[in-house]
C-alpha atoms as a PDB file:
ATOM      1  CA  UNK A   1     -18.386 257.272 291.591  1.00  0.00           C
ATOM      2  CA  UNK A   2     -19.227 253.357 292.337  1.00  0.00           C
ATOM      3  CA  UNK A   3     -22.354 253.698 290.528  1.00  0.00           C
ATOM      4  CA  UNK A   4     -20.761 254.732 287.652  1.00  0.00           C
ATOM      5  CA  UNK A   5     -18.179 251.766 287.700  1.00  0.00           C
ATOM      6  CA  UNK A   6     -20.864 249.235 287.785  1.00  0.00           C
ATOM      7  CA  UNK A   7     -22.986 250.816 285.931  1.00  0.00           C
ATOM      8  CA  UNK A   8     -19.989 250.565 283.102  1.00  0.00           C
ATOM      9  CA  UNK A   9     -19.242 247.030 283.892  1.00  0.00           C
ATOM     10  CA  UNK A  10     -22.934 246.003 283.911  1.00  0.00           C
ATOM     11  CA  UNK A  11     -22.818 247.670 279.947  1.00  0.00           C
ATOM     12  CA  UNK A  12     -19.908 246.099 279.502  1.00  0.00           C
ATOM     13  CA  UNK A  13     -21.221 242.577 279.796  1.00  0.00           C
ATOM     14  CA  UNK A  14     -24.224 243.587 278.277  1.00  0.00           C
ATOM     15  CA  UNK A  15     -22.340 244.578 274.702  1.00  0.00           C
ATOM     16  CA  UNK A  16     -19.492 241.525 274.915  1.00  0.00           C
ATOM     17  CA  UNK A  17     -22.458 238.900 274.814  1.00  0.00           C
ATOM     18  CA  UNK A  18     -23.931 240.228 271.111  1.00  0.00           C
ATOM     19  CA  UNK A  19     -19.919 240.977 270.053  1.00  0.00           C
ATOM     20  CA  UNK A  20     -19.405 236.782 271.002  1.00  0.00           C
ATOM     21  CA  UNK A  21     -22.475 235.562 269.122  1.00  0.00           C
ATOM     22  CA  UNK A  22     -21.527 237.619 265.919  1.00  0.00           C
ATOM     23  CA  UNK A  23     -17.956 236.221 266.245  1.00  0.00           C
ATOM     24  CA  UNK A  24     -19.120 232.555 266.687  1.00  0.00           C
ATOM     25  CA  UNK A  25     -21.286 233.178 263.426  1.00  0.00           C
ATOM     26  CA  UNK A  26     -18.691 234.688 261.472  1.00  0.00           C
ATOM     27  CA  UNK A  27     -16.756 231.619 262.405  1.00  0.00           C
ATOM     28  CA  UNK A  28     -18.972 228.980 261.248  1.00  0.00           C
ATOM     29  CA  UNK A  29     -19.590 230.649 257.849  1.00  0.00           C
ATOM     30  CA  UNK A  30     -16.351 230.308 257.189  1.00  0.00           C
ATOM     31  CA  UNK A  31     -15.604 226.867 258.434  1.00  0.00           C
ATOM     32  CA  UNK A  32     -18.549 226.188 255.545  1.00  0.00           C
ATOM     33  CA  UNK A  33     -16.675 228.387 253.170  1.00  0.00           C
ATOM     34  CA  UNK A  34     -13.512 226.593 253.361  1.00  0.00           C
ATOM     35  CA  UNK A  35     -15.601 223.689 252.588  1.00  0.00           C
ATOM     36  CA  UNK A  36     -17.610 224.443 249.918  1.00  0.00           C
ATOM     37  CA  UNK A  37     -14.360 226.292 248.460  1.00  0.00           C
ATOM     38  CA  UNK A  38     -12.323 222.718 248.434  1.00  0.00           C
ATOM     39  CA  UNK A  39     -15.601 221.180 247.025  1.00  0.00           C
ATOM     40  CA  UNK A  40     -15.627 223.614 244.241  1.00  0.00           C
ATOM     41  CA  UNK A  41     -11.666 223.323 243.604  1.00  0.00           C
ATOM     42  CA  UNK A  42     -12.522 219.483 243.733  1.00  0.00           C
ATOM     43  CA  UNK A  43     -14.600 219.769 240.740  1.00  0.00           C
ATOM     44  CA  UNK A  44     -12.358 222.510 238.799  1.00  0.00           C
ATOM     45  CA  UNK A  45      -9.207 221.125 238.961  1.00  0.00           C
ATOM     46  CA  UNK A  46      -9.785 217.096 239.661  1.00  0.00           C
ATOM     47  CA  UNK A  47      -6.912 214.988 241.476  1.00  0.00           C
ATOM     48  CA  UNK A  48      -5.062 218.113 242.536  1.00  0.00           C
ATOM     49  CA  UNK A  49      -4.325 219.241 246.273  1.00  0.00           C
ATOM     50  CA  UNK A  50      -7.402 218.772 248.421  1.00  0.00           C
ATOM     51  CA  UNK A  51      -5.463 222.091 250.294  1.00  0.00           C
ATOM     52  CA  UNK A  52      -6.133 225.483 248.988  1.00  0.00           C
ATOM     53  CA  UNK A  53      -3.501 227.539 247.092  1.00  0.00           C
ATOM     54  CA  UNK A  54      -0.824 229.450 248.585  1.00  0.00           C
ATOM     55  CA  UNK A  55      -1.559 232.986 247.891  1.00  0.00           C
ATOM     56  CA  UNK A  56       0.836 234.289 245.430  1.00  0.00           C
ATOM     57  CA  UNK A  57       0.788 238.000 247.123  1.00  0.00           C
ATOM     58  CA  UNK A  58       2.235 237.476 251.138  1.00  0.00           C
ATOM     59  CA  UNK A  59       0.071 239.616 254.127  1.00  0.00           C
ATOM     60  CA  UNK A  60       2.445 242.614 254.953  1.00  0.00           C
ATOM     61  CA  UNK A  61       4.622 243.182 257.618  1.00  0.00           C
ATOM     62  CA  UNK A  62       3.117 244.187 261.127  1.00  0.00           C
ATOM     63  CA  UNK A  63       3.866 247.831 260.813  1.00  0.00           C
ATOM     64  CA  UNK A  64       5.168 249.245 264.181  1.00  0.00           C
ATOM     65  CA  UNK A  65       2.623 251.875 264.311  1.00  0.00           C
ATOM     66  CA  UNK A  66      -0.488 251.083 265.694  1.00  0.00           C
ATOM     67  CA  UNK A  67      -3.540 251.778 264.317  1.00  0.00           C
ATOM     68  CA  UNK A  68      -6.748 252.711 265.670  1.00  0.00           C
ATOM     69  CA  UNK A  69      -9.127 250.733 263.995  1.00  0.00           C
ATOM     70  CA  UNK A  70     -12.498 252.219 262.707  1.00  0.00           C
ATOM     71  CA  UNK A  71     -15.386 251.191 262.891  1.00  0.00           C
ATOM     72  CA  UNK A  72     -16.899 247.677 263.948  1.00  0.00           C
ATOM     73  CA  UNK A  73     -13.791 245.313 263.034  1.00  0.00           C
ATOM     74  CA  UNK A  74     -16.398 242.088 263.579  1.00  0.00           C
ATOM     75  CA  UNK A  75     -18.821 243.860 260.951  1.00  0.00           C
ATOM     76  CA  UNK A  76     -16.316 244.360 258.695  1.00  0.00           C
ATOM     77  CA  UNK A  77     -15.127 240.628 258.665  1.00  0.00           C
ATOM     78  CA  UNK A  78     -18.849 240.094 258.564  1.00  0.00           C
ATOM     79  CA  UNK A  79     -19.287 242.240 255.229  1.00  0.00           C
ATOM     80  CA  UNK A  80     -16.050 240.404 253.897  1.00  0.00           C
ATOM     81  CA  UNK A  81     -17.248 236.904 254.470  1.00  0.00           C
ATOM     82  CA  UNK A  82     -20.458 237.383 253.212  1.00  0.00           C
ATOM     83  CA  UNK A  83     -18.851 238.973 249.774  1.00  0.00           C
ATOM     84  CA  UNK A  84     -16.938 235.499 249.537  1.00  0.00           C
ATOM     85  CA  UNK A  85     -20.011 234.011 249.915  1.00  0.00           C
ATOM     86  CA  UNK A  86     -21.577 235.703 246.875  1.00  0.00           C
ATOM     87  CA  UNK A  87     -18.223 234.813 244.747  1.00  0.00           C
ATOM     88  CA  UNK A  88     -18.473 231.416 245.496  1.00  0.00           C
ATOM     89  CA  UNK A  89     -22.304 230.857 244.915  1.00  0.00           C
ATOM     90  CA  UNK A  90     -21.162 233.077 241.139  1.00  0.00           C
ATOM     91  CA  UNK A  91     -18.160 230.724 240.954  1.00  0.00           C
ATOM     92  CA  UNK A  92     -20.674 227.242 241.966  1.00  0.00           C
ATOM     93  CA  UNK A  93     -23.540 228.514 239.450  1.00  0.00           C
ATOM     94  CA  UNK A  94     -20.825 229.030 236.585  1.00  0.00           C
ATOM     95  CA  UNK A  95     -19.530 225.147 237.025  1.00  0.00           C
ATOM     96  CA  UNK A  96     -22.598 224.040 237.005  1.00  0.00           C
ATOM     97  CA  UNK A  97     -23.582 225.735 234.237  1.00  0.00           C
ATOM     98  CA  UNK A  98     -20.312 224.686 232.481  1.00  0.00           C
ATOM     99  CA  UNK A  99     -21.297 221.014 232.856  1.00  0.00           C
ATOM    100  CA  UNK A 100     -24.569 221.199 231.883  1.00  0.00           C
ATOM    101  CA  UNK A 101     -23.923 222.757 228.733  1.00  0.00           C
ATOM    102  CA  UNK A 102     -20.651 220.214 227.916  1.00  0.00           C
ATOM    103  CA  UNK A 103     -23.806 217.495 228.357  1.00  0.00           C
ATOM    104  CA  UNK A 104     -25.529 219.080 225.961  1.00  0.00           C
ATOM    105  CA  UNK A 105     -22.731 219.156 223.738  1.00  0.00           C
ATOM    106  CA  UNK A 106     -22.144 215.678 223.636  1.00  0.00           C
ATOM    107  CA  UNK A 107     -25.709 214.524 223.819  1.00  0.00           C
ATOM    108  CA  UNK A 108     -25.722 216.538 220.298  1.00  0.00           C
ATOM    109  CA  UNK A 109     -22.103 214.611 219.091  1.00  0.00           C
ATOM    110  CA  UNK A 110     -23.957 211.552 219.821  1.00  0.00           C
ATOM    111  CA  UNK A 111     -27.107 212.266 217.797  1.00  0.00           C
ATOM    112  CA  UNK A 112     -25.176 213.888 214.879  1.00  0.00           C
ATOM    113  CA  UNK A 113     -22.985 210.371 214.714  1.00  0.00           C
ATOM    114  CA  UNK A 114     -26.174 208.464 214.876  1.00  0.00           C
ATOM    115  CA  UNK A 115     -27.768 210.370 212.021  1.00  0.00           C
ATOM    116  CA  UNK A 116     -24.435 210.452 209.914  1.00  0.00           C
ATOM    117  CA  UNK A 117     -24.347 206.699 210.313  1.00  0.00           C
ATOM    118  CA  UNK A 118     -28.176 205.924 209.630  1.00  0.00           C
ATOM    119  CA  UNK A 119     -27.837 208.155 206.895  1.00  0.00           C
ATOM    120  CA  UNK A 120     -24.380 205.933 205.424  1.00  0.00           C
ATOM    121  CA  UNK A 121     -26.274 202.722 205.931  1.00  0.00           C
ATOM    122  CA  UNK A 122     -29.461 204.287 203.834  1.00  0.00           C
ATOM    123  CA  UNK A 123     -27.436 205.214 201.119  1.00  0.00           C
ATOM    124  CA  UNK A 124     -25.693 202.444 200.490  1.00  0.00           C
ATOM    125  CA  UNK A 125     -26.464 200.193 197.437  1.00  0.00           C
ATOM    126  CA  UNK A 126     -27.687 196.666 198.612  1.00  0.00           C
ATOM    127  CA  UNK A 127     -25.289 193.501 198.858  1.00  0.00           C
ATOM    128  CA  UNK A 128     -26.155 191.876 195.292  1.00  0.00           C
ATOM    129  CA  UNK A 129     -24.888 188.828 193.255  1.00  0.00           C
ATOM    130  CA  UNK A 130     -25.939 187.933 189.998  1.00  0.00           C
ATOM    131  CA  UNK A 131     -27.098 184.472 189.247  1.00  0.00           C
ATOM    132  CA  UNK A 132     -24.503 182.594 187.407  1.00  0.00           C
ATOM    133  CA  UNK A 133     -25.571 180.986 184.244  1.00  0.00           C
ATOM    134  CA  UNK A 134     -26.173 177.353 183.952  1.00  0.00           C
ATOM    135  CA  UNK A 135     -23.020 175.110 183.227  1.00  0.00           C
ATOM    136  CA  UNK A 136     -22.675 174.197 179.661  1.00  0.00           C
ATOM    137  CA  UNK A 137     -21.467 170.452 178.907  1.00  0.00           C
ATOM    138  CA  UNK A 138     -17.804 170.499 176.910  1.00  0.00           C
ATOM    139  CA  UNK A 139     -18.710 170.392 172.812  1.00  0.00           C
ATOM    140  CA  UNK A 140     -22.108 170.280 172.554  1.00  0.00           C
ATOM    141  CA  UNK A 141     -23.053 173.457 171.569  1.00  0.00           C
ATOM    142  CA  UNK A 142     -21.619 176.902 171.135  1.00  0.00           C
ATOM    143  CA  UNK A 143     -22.358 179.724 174.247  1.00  0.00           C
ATOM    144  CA  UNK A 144     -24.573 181.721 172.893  1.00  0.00           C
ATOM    145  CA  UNK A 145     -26.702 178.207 171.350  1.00  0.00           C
ATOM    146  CA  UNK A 146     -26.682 176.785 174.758  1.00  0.00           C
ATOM    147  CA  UNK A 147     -27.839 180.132 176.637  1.00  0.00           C
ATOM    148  CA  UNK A 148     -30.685 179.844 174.270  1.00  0.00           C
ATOM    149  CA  UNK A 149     -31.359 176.414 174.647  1.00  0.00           C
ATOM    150  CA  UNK A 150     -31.806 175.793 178.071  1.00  0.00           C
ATOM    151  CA  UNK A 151     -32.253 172.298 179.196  1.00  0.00           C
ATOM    152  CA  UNK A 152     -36.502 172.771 180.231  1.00  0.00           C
ATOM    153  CA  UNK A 153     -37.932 174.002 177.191  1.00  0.00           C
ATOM    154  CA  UNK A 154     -41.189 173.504 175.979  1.00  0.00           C
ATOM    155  CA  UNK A 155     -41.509 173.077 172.375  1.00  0.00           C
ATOM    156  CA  UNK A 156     -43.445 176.029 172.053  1.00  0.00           C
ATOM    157  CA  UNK A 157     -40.651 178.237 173.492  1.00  0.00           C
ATOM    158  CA  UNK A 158     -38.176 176.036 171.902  1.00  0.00           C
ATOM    159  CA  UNK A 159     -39.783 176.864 168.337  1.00  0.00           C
ATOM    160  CA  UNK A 160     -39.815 180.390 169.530  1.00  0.00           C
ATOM    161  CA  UNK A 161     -35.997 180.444 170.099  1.00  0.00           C
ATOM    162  CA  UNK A 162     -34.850 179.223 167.060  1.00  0.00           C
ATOM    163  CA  UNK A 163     -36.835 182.086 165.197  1.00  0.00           C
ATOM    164  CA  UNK A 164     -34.309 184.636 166.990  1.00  0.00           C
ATOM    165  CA  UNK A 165     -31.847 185.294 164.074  1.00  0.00           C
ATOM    166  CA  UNK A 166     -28.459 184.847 165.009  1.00  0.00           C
ATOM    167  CA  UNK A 167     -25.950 187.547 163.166  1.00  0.00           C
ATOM    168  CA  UNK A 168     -23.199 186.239 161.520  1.00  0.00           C
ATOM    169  CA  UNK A 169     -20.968 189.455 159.996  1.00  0.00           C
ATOM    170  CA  UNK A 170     -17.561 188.356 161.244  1.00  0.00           C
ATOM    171  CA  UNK A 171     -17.606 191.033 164.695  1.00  0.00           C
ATOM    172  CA  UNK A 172     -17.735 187.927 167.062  1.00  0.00           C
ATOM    173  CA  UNK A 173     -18.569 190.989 170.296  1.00  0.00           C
ATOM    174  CA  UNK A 174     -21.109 193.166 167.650  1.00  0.00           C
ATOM    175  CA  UNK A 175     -22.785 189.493 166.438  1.00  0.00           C
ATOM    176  CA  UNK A 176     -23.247 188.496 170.666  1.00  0.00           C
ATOM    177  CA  UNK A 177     -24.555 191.944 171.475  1.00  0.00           C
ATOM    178  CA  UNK A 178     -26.955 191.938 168.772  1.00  0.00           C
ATOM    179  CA  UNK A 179     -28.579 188.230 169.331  1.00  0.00           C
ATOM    180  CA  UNK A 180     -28.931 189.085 173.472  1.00  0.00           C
ATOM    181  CA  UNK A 181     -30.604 192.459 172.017  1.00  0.00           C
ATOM    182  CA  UNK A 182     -32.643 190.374 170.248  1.00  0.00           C
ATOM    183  CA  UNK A 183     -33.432 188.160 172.660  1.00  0.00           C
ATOM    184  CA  UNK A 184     -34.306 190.770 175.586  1.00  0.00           C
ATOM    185  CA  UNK A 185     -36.170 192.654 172.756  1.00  0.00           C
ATOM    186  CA  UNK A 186     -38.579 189.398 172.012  1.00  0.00           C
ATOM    187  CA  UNK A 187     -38.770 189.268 176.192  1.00  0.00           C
ATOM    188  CA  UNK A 188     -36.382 186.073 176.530  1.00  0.00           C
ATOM    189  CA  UNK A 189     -34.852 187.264 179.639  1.00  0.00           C
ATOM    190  CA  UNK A 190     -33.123 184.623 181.162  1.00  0.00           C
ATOM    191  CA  UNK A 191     -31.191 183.658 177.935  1.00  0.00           C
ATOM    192  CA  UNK A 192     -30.628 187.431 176.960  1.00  0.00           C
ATOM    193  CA  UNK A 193     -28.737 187.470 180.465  1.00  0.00           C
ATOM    194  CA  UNK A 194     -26.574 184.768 179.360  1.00  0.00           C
ATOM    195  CA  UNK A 195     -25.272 186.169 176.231  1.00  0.00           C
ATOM    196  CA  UNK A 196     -25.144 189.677 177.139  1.00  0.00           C
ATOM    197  CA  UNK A 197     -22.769 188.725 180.461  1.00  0.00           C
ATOM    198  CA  UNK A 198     -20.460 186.734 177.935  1.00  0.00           C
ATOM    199  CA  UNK A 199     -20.227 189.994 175.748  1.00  0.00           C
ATOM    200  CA  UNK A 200     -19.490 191.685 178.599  1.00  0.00           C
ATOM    201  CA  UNK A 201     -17.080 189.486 180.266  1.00  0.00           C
ATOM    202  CA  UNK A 202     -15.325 188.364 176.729  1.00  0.00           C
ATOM    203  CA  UNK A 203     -15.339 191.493 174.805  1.00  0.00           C
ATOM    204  CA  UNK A 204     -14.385 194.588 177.619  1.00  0.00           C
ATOM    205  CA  UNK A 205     -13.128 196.972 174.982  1.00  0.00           C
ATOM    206  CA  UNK A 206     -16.056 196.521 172.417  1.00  0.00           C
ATOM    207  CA  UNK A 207     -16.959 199.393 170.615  1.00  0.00           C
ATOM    208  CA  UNK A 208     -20.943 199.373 172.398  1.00  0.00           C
ATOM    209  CA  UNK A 209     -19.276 198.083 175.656  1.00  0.00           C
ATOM    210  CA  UNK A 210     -21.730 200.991 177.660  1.00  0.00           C
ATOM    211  CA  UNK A 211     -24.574 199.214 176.008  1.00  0.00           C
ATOM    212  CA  UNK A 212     -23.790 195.944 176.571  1.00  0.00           C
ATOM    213  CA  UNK A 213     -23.575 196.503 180.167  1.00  0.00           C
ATOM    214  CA  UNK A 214     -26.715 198.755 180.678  1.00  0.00           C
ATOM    215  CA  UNK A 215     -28.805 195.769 178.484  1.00  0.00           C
ATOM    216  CA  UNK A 216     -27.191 192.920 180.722  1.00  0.00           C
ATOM    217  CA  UNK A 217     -28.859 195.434 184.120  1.00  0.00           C
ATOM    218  CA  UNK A 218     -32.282 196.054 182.454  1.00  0.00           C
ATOM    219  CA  UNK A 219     -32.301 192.083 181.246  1.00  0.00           C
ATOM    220  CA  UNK A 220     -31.670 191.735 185.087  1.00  0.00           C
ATOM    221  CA  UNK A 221     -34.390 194.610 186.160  1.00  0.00           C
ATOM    222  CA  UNK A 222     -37.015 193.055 183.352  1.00  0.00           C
ATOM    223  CA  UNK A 223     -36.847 189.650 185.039  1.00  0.00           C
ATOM    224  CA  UNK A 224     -37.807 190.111 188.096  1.00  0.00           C
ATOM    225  CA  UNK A 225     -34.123 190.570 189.574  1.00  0.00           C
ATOM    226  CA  UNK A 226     -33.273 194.099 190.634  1.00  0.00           C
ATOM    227  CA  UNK A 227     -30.322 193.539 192.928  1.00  0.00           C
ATOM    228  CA  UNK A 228     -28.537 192.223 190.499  1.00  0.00           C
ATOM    229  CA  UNK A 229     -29.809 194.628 187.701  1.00  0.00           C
ATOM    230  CA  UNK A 230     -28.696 196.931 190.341  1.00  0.00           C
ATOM    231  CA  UNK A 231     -24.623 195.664 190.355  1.00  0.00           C
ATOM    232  CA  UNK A 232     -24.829 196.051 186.324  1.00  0.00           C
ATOM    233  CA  UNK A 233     -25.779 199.564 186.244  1.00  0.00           C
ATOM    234  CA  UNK A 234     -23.653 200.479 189.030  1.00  0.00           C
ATOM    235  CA  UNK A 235     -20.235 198.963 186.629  1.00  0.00           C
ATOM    236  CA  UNK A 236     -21.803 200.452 183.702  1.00  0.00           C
ATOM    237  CA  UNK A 237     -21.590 204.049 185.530  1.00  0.00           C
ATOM    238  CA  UNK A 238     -18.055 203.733 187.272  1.00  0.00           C
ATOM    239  CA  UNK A 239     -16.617 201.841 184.406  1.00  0.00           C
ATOM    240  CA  UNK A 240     -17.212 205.166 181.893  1.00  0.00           C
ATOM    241  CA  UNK A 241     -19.167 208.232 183.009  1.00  0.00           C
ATOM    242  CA  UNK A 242     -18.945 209.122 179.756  1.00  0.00           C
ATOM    243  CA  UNK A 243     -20.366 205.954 177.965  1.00  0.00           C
ATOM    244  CA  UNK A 244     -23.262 206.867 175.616  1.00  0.00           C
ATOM    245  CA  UNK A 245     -26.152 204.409 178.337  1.00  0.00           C
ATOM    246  CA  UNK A 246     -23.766 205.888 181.306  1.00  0.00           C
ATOM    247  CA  UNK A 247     -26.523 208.406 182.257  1.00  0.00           C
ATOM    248  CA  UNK A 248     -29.729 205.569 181.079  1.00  0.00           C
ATOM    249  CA  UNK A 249     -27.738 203.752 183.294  1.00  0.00           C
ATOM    250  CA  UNK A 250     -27.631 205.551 186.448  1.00  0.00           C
ATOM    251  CA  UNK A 251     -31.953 206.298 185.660  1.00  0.00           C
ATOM    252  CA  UNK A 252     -31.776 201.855 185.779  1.00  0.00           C
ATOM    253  CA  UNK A 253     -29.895 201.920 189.183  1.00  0.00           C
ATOM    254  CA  UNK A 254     -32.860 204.639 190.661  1.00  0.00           C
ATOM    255  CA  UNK A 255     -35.290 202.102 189.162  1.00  0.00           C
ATOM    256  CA  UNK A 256     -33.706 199.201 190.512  1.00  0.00           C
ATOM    257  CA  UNK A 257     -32.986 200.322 193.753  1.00  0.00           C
ATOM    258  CA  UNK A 258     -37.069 201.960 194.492  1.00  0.00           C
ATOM    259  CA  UNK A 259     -37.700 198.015 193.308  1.00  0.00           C
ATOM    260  CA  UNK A 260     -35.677 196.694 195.870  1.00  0.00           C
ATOM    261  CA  UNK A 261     -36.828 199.042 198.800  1.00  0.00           C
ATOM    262  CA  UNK A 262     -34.086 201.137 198.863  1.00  0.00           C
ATOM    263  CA  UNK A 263     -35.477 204.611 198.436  1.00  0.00           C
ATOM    264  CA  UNK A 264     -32.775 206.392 200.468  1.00  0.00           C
ATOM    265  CA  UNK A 265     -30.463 204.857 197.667  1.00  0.00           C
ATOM    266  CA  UNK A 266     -32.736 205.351 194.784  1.00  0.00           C
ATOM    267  CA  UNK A 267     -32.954 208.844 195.344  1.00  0.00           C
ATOM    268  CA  UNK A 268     -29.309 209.148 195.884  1.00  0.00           C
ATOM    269  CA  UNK A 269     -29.219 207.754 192.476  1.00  0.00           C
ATOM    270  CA  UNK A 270     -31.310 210.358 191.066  1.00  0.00           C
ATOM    271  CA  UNK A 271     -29.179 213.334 192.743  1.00  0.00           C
ATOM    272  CA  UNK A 272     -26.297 212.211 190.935  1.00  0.00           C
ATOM    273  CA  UNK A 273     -27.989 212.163 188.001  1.00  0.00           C
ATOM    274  CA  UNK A 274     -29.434 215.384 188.114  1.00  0.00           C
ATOM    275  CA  UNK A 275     -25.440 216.818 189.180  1.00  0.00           C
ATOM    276  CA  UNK A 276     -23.544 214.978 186.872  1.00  0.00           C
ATOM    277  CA  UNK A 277     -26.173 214.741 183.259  1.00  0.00           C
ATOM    278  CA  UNK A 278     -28.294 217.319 184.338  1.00  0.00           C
ATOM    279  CA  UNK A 279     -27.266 220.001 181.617  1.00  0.00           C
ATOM    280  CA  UNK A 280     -26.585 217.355 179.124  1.00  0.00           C
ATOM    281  CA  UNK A 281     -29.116 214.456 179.475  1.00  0.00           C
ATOM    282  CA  UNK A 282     -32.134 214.511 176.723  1.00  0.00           C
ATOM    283  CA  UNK A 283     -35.704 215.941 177.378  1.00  0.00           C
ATOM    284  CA  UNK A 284     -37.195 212.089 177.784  1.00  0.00           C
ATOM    285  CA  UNK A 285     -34.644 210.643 180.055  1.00  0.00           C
ATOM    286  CA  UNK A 286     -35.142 213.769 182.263  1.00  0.00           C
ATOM    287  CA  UNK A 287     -38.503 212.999 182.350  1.00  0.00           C
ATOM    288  CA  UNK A 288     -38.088 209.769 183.452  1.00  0.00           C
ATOM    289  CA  UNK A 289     -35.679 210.884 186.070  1.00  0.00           C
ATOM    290  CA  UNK A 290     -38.725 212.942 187.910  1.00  0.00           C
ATOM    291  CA  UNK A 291     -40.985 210.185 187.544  1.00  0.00           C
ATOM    292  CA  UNK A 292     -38.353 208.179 189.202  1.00  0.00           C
ATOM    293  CA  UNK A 293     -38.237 210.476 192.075  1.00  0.00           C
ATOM    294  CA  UNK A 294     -41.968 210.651 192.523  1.00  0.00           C
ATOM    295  CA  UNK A 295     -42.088 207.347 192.796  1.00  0.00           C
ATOM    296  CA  UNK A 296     -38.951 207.100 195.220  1.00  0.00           C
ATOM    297  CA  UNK A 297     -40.808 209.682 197.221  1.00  0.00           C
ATOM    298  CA  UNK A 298     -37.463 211.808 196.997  1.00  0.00           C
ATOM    299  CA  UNK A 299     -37.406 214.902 198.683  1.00  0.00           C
END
C-alpha cells in the first residue's frame, strides 16, 4: 500500500511539471495578444482608448452546480488562444491591405490631377498682343493714308503704294475693308494691318465684320506674327460662330497656333472645327483642316 502512494505522488509530480510549462506558454501568448490587439485598435480607430472595449455581452453568473469539466481545460484555452491568434493575423493582414490600397488610390488622384493640369496648360491659347500701329501726327494725313505711308519708305515701295486704289463709294467701313484687302492682296502686310484693325475697331456692326476680322488675323499670320494672328481669329470665332470666315477662321487659329509651337492647342483647334463645321464646312476648307492636323501631328 506505500508503494502505491509514492508511486502516485512520484506521477503526480511527473504530470504537474508539463501542465506548468503549457500554462506559462498559454500565458505569454496572450500577454502578446493583448498587445498586438491594442496595436491593431491603435491603427483602426486612432486617438481612442489605448484600453480594450468593454464587452457588450457580461460572463454569466457562477451557476451553483458544479461541473465536471471535460477534457484538458489547459488545451482547450490553448486551442482558444491560438484561434485569436489566427483572427488577429486575418484582422492585421486586412489593415494592411486597407492602407496599401488607399496609397494606391491617392498615388492615382495625384497623377490624374497632374495630367488634367498638363493637359489645361497644353491647351491653352498662348498670351498674345498685337503690335499697335505707329502714332499718326494730328492733320497731316487721313488713317488709312498714313497706315500706307509709313515714315521709312523707299521710293520704290512708296511708288508701289500709291498704285493701291483707294475706293471711294460713300460706305466709309466697305471703302476701309476693301483698300486693307487690297493691300494684304498686293502683300503690304504691315499697312494692311493698320487699316483692317481701324475697320474693325471703328465699324463693329459692318455688314463683312467676320471678314474684316479673319483678314486683320491672316495679315497678322502672313507677316511673320502668329500670336497675334492667333488673338484675331480667336475674336473672329467667339464674336459670331455663325459669321460667313467664322469656320476659315478657326482653320487660321490651327495654323497659327502649329506656327507658334502650340500643337496641343492647334489640334484643339482643329477638334472644334471638325464638331462644330464639320457637316457644314466646304470640301476645300475640310481639306485644309486634315492637312492642318498632319502637320500638327494631331492624334
Amino acid at each position: 500500500m506505500r508503494r502505491i502512494w509514492i508511486l502516485a505522488l512520484l506521477l503526480g509530480g511527473v504530470s504537474a511539471a508539463p501542465l506548468a510549462a503549457q500554462d506559462a506558454n498559454v500565458t505569454g501568448r496572450v500577454t502578446k495578444l493583448e498587445k498586438e490587439m491594442r496595436a491593431v485598435q491603435r491603427k483602426v480607430f486612432p486617438g481612442g482608448s489605448t484600453q480594450f472595449s468593454e464587452p457588450e455581452i457580461g460572463a454569466p453568473a457562477p451557476s451553483a452546480t458544479i461541473v465536471t469539466p471535460q477534457g484538458n481545460p489547459v488545451g482547450d484555452l490553448t486551442e482558444r488562444v491560438s484561434a485569436v491568434e489566427a483572427q488577429l493575423r486575418d484582422l492585421t493582414g486586412q489593415s494592411e491591405q486597407n492602407a496599401y490600397k488607399v496609397k494606391m488610390l491617392e498615388e492615382s488622384q495625384a497623377r490624374l490631377e497632374s495630367r488634367l493640369k498638363a493637359l489645361e496648360t497644353s491647351a491653352a491659347p498662348p498670351p498674345v498682343t498685337a503690335e499697335p500701329p505707329a502714332p499718326v501726327k494730328p492733320g497731316t494725313a487721313k488713317p488709312a493714308d498714313t497706315a500706307a505711308r509709313p515714315s521709312a519708305l523707299s521710293p520704290e515701295r512708296k511708288a508701289e503704294l500709291d498704285a493701291v486704289q483707294k475706293p471711294s463709294t460713300g460706305d466709309i467701313a466697305d471703302d476701309t475693308y476693301t483698300y486693307g484687302y487690297r493691300l494684304w492682296e498686293r502683300k503690304f502686310f504691315p499697312e494692311a494691318q493698320v487699316v483692317l484693325k481701324q475697320t474693325v475697331d471703328k465699324y463693329p456692326k459692318y455688314a463683312k465684320i467676320s471678314r474684316a476680322r479673319n483678314l486683320l488675323g491672316r495679315a497678322y499670320l502672313d507677316d511673320g506674327k502668329p500670336a497675334a494672328a492667333a488673338k484675331e481669329f480667336v475674336a473672329n470665332y467667339e464674336a459670331d460662330q455663325g459669321g460667313d470666315r467664322a469656320p476659315d477662321s478657326l482653320y487660321y487659329l490651327g495654323v497659327a497656333l502649329t506656327r507658334y509651337g502650340n500643337l496641343p492647342g492647334a489640334c484643339k483647334a482643329f477638334d472644334e472645327f471638325g464638331a462644330v463645321y464639320g457637316k457644314t464646312a466646304t470640301a476645300a476648307l475640310k481639306a485644309n483642316v486634315a492637312k492642318g492636323r498632319t502637320d500638327a501631328k494631331c492624334k
